[in-house]
Structure formats: structure tokens, C-alpha cells
C-alpha atoms as a PDB file:
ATOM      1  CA  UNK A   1       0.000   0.000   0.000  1.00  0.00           C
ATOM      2  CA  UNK A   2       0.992   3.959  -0.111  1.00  0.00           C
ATOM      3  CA  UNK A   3       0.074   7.156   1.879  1.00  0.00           C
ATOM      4  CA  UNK A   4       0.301   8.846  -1.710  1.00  0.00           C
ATOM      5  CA  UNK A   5      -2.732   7.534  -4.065  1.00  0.00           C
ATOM      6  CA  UNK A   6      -2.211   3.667  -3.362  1.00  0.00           C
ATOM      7  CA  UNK A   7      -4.676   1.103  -1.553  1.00  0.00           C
ATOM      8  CA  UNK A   8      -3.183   1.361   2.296  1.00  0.00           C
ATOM      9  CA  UNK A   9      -3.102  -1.506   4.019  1.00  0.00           C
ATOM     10  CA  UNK A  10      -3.471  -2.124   7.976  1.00  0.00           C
ATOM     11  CA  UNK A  11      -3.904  -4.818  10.308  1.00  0.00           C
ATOM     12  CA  UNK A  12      -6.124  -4.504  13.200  1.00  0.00           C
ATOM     13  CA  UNK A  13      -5.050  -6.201  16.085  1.00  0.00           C
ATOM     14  CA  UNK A  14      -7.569  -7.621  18.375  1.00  0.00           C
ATOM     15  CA  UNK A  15     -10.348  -6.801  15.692  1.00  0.00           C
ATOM     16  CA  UNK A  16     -13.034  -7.830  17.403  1.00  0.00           C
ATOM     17  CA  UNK A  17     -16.145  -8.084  15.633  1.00  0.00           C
ATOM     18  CA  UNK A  18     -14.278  -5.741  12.994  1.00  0.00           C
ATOM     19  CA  UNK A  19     -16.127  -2.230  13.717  1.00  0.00           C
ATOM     20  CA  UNK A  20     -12.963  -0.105  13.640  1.00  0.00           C
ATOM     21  CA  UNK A  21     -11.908  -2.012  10.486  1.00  0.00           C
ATOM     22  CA  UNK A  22     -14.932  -1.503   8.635  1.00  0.00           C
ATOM     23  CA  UNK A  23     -14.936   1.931   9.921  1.00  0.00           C
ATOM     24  CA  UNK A  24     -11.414   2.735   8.721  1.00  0.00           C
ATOM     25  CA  UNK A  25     -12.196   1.168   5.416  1.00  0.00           C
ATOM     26  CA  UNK A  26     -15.453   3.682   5.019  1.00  0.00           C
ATOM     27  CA  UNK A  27     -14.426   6.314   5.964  1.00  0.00           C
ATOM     28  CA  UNK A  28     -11.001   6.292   5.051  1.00  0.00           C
ATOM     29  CA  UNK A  29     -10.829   4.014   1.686  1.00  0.00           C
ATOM     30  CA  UNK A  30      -8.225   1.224   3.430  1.00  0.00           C
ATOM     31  CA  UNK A  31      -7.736  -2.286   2.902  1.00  0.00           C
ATOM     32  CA  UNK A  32      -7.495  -4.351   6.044  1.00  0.00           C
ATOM     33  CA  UNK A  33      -6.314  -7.298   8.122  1.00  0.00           C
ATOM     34  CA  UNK A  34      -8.367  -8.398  11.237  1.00  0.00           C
ATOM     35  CA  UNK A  35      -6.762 -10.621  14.132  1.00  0.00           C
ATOM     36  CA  UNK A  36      -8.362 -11.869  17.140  1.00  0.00           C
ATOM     37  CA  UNK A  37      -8.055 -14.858  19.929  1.00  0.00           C
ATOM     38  CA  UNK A  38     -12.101 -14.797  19.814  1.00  0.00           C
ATOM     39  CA  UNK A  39     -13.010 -17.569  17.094  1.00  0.00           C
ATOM     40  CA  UNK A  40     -16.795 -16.203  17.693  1.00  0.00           C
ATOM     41  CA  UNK A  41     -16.121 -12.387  16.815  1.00  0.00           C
ATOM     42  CA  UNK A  42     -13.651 -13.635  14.079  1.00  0.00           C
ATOM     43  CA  UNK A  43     -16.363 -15.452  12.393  1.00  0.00           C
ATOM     44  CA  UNK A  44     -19.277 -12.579  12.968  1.00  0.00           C
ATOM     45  CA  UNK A  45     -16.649  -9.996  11.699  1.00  0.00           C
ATOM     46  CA  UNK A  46     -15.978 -11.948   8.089  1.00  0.00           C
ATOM     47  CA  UNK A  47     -19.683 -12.323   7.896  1.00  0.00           C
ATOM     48  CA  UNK A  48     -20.593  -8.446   8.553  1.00  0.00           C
ATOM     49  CA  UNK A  49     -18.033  -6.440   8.380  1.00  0.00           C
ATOM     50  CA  UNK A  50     -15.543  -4.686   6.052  1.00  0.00           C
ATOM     51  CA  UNK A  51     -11.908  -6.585   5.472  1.00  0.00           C
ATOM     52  CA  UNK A  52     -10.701  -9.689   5.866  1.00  0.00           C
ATOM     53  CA  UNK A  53     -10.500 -11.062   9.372  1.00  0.00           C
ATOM     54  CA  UNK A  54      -8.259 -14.441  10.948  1.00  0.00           C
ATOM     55  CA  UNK A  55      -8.432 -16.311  14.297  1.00  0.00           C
ATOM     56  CA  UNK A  56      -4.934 -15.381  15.486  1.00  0.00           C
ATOM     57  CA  UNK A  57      -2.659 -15.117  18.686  1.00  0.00           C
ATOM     58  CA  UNK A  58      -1.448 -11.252  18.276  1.00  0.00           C
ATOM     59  CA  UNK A  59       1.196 -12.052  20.601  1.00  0.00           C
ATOM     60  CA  UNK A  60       2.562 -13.845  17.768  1.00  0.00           C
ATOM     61  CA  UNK A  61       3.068 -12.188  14.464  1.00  0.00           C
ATOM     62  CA  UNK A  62       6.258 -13.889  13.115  1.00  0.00           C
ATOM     63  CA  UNK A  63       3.781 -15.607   9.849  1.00  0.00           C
ATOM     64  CA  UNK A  64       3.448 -11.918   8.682  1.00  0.00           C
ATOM     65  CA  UNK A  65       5.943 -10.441   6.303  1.00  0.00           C
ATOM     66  CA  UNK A  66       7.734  -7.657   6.849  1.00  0.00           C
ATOM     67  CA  UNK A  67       6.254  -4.296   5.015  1.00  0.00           C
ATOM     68  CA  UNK A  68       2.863  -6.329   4.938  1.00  0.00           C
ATOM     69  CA  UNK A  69       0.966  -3.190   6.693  1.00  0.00           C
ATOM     70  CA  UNK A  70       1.788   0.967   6.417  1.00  0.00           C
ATOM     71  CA  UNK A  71      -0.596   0.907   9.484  1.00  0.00           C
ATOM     72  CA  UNK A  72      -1.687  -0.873  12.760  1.00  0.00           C
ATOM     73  CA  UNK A  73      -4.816  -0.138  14.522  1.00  0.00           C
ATOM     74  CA  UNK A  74      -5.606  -0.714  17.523  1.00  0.00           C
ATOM     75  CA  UNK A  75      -8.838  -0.369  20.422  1.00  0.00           C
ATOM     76  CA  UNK A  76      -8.687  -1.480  23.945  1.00  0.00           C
ATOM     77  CA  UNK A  77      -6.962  -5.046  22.535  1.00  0.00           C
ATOM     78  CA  UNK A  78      -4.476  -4.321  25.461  1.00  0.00           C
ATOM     79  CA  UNK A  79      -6.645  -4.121  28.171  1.00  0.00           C
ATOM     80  CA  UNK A  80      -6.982  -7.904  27.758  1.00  0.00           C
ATOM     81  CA  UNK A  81      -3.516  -8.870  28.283  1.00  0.00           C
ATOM     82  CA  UNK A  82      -1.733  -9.422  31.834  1.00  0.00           C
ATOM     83  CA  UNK A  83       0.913  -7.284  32.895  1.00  0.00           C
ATOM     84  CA  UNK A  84       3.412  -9.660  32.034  1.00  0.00           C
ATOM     85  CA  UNK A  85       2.571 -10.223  28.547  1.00  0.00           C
END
């Protein structure tokens, strides 16, 4: 993807049911990457919402190549982990 006329590409970790996603894609015009522990809001997100969306550990991104994303969104994903992590 680009910041200068190009489709912009961005993974959204611990998507959810895919709201900010879908919102980022409407209102912005980006492609997207979902990724969530929750196999339930994974599957509800690729059946209503914008992007593409994968039952994933976020903890553990080594499977993505580099320069896959410009962007990474994020919302309250965080809150979920412990202190350690």
C-alpha cells in the first residue's frame, strides 16, 4: 500500500467483531487485516463487516511479512492482556 494515491493496508489487532476495520475502510478508503483470539467475533466480523479477518494469537506475528501493513490499529486489545505479557 501507499500514503500517496495507493490502496493502504493495515492490520487490526484484536479486531473484534471488525467495527474499527470496517470503519477505517469507510471512511477512510483502506484495505485491512483483522486478528483476534475470539473464534466467535472472528467469524461474525468476516460475515458483517468490512476486510478480511483471521483467528490469530497477536502475541505472535512472526507468519506476517515484513512491510505487509503501512498501518496498525488498535482499540482497547491491550486491556486484555496481563501485565506480564
Amino acid at each position: 500500500g501507499s500514503w500517496h494515491g495507493g490502496l493502504v493496508e493495515v492490520l487490526d489487532w484484536g479486531s473484534g467483531c471488525g467495527h474499527k476495520l470496517s470503519w477505517a475502510a469507510a471512511l477512510f478508503g483502506v484495505d485491512g487485516l483483522g486478528i483476534d483470539v475470539v473464534l466467535d467475533s472472528v467469524d461474525w466480523a468476516n460475515k458483517h463487516s468490512i476486510g478480511k479477518f483471521c483467528f490469530s494469537d497477536g502475541r505472535a506475528l512472526g507468519w506476517v511479512p515484513e512491510d505487509s501493513f503501512d498501518a496498525v490499529i488498535s482499540f482497547a486489545a491491550l486491556l486484555h492482556l496481563l501485565v506480564e505479557e
